[in-house]
C-alpha atoms as a PDB file:
ATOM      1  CA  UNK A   1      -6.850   9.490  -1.296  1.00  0.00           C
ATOM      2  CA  UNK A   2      -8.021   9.087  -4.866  1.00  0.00           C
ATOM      3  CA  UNK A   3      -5.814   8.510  -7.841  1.00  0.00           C
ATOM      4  CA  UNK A   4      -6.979   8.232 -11.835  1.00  0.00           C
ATOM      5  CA  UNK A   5      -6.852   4.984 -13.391  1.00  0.00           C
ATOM      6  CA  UNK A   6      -4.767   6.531 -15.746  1.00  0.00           C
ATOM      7  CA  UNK A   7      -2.228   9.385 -16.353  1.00  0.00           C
ATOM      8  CA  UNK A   8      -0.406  10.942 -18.830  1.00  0.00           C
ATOM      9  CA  UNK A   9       3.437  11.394 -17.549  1.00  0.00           C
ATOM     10  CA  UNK A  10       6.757  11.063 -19.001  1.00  0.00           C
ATOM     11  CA  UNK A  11       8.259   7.231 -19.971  1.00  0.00           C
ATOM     12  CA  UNK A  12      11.859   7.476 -19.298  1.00  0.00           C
ATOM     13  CA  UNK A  13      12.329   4.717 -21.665  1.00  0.00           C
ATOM     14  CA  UNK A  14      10.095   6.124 -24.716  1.00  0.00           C
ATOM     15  CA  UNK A  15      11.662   9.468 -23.903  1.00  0.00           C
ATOM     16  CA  UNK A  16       8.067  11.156 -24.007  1.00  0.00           C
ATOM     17  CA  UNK A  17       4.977  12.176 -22.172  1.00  0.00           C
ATOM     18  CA  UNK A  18       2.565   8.554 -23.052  1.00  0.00           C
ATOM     19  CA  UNK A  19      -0.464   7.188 -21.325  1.00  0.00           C
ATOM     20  CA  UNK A  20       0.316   4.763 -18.252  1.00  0.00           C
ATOM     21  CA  UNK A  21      -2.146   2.900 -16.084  1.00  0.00           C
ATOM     22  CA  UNK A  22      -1.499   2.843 -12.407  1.00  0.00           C
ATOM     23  CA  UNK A  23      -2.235   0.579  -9.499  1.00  0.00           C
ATOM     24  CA  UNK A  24      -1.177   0.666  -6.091  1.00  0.00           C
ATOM     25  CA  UNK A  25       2.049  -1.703  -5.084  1.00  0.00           C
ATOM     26  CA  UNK A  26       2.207  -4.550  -3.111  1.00  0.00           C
ATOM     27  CA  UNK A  27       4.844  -6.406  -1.087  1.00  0.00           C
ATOM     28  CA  UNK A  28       6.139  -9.153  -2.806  1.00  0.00           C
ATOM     29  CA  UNK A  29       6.357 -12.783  -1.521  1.00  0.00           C
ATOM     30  CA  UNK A  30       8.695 -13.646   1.129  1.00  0.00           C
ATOM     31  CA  UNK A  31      11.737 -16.143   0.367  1.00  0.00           C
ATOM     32  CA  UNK A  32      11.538 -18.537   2.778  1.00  0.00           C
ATOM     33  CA  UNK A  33      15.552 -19.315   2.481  1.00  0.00           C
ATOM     34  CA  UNK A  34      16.438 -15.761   2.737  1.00  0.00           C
ATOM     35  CA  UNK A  35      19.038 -15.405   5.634  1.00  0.00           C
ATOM     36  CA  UNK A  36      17.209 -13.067   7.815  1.00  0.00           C
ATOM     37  CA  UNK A  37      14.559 -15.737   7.834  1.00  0.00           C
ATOM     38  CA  UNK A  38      16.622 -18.912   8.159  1.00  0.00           C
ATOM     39  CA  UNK A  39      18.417 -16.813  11.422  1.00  0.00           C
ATOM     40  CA  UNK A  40      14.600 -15.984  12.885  1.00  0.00           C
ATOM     41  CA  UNK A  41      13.565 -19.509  12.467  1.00  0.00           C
ATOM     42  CA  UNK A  42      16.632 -20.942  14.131  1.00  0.00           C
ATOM     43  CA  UNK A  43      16.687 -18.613  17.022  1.00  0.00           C
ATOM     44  CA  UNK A  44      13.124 -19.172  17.466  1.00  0.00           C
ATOM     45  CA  UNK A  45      13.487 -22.909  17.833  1.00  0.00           C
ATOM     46  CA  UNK A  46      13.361 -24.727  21.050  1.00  0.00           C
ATOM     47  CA  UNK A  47      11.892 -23.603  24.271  1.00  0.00           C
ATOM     48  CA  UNK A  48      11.967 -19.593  24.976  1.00  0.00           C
ATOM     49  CA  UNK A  49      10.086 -17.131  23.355  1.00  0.00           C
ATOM     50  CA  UNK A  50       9.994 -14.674  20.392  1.00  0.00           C
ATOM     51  CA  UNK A  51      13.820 -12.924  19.795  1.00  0.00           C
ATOM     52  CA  UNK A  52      11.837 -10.022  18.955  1.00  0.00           C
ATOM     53  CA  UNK A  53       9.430  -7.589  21.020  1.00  0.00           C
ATOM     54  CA  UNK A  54       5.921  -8.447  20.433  1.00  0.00           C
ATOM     55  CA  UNK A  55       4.358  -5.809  18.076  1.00  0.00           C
ATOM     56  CA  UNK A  56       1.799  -2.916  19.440  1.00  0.00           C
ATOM     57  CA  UNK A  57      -1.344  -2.762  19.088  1.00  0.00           C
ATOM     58  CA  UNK A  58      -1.370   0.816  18.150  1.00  0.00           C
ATOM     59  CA  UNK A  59      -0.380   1.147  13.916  1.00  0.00           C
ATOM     60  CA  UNK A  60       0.059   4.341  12.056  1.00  0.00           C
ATOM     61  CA  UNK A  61      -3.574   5.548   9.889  1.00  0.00           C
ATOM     62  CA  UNK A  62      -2.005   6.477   6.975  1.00  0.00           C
ATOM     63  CA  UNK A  63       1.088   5.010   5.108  1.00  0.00           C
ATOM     64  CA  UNK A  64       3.419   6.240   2.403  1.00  0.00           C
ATOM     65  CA  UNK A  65       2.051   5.246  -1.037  1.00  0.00           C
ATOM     66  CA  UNK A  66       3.897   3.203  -3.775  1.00  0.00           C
ATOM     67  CA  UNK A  67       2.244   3.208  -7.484  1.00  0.00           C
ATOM     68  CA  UNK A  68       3.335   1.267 -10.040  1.00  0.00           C
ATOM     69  CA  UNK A  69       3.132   2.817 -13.328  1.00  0.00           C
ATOM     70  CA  UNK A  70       3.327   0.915 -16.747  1.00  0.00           C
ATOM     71  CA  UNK A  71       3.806   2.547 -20.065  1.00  0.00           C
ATOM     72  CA  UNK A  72       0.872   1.618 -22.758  1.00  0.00           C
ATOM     73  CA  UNK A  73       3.221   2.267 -25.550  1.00  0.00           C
ATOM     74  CA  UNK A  74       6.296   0.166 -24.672  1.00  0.00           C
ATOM     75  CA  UNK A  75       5.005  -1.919 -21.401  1.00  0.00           C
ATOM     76  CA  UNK A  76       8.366  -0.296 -18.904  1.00  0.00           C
ATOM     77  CA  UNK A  77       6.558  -0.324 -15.342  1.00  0.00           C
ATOM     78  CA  UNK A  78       8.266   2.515 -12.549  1.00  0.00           C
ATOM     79  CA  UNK A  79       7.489   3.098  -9.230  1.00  0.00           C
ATOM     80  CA  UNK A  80       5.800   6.830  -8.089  1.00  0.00           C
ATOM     81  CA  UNK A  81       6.392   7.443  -4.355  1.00  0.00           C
ATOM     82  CA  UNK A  82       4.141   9.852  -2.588  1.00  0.00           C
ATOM     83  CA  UNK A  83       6.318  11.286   0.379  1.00  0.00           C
ATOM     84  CA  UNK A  84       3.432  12.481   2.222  1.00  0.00           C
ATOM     85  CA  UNK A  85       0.976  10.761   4.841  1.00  0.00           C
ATOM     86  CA  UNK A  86      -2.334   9.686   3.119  1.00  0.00           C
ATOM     87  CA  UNK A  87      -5.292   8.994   4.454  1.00  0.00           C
ATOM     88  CA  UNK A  88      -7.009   5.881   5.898  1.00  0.00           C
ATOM     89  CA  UNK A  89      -7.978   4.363   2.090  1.00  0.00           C
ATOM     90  CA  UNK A  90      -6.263   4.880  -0.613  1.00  0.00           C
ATOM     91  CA  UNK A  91      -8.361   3.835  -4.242  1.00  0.00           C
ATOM     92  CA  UNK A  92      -7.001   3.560  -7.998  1.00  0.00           C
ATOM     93  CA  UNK A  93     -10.375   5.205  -9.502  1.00  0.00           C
ATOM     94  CA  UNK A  94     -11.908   3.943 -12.658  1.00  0.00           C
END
């Protein structure tokens, strides 16, 4: 799936239709000291294995996309999600 570089749609903090560049959205980094993490870690400890099932082989080919918009006028970045499956690839064209 192919998306434009850029796109002309509506800046809810300009209040108009301006020019915004788009890239695809990543996952942040993790915080280490997060309490889901700490409680993994600790669990994990000592003899015994994982807490958790060990994850399949088998993955989904297409995931839900995430672009991240930002306003050239006034710089306010929002999220676009795509509800539906994409293909394998998806590309920010130039």
């Amino acid at each position: 799936m192919k998306f434009p570089e850029k796109i002309k749609t509506f800046c809810r903090k300009c209040g108009a239709h301006t020019e915004h560049t788009v890239r695809q959205d990543r996952k942040g980094k993790e915080r280490t000291m997060n309490r889901g993490r700490r409680k993994y870690e600790e669990v994990k400890k000592g003899y015994g294995g994982s807490p958790r099932t060990p994850k399949k082989e088998v993955h989904k080919v297409g995931k839900r996309v995430v672009l991240l918009l930002k306003c050239a006028t006034c710089g306010f970045k929002h999220q676009r999600r795509y509800d539906a499956r994409t293909k394998k690839a998806v590309e920010v064209a130039s």
